[in-house]
Protein backbone atom coordinates (compact mmCIF):
# COMPACT_ATOMS: atom_id res chain seq x y z
CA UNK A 1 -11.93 -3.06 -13.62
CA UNK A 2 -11.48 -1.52 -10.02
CA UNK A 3 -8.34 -0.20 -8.90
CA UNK A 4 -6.00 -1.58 -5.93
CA UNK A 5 -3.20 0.31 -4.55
CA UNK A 6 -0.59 -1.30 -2.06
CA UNK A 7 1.10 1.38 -0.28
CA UNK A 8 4.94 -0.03 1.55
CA UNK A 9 8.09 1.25 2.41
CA UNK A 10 10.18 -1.52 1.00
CA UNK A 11 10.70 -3.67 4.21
CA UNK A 12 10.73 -6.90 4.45
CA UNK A 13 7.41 -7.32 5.36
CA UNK A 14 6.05 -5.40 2.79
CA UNK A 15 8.22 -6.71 0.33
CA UNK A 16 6.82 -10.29 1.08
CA UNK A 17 3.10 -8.99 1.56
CA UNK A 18 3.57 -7.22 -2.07
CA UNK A 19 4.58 -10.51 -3.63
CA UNK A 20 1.17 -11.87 -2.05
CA UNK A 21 -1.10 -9.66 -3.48
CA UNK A 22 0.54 -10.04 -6.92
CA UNK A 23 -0.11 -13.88 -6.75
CA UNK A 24 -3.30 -13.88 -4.92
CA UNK A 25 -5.55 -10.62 -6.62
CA UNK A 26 -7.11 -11.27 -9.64
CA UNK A 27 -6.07 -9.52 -12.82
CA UNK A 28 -9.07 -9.69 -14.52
CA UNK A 29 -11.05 -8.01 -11.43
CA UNK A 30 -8.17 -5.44 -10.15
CA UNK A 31 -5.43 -3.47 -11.58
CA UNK A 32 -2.69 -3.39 -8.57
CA UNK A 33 -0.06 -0.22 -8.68
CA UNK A 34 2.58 -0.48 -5.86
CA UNK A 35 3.21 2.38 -4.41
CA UNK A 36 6.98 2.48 -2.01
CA UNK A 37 6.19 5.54 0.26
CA UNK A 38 10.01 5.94 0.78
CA UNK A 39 11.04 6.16 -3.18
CA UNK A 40 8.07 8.14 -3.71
CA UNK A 41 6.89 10.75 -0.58
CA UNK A 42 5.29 12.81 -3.23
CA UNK A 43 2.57 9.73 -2.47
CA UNK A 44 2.05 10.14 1.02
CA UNK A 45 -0.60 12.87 0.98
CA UNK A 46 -2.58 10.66 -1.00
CA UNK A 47 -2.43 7.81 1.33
CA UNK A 48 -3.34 9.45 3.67
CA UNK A 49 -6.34 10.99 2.19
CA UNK A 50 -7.35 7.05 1.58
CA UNK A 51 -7.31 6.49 4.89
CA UNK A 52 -3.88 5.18 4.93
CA UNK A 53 -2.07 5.17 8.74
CA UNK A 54 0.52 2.87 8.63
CA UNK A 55 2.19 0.56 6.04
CA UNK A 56 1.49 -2.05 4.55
CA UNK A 57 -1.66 -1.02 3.56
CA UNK A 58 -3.84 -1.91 0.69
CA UNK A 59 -6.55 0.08 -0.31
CA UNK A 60 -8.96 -1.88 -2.34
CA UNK A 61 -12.57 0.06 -3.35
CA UNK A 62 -11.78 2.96 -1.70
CA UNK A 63 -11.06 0.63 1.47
CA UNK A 64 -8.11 0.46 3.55
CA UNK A 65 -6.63 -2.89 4.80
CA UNK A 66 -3.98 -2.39 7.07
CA UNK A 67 -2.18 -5.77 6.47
CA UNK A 68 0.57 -5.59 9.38
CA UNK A 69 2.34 -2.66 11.43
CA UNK A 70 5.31 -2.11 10.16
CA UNK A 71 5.92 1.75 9.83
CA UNK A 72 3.47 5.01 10.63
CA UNK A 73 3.20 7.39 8.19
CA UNK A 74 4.28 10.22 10.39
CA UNK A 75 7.46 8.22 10.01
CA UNK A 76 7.60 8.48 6.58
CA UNK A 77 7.42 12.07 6.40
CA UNK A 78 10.65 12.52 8.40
């Protein structure tokens, strides 16, 4: 089973792209952990070291989709 990891920061957007990739990704195929970068900062070095920029992002195989703009992680740090 591969991993997936869907990095957010709890906005809207995210929150609504989150509940798509619960539906949508199969269980059987991928284990999905949410990760909210703004409950958990500890997190962010580690997105970033996946290749993470911006949020949300899902990084699936060691791959980074970038799903839609909604915060940098420079942003996240402040």
């Amino acid at each position: 089973m591969s991993n997936a990891v869907f990095y957010h920061a709890g906005c809207p957007v995210c929150l609504g792209a989150e509940q798509m990739l619960i539906n949508a990704l199969d269980r059987n195929k991928y284990q999905l952990e949410s990760v909210h970068l703004g409950e958990q900062a500890d997190r962010i070095a580690a997105a970033e070291a996946a290749g993470v920029v911006s949020v949300p992002a899902l990084v699936l195989d060691d791959q980074v989709f970038h799903i839609n703009f909604g915060a940098a992680l420079t942003a996240l740090k402040s």
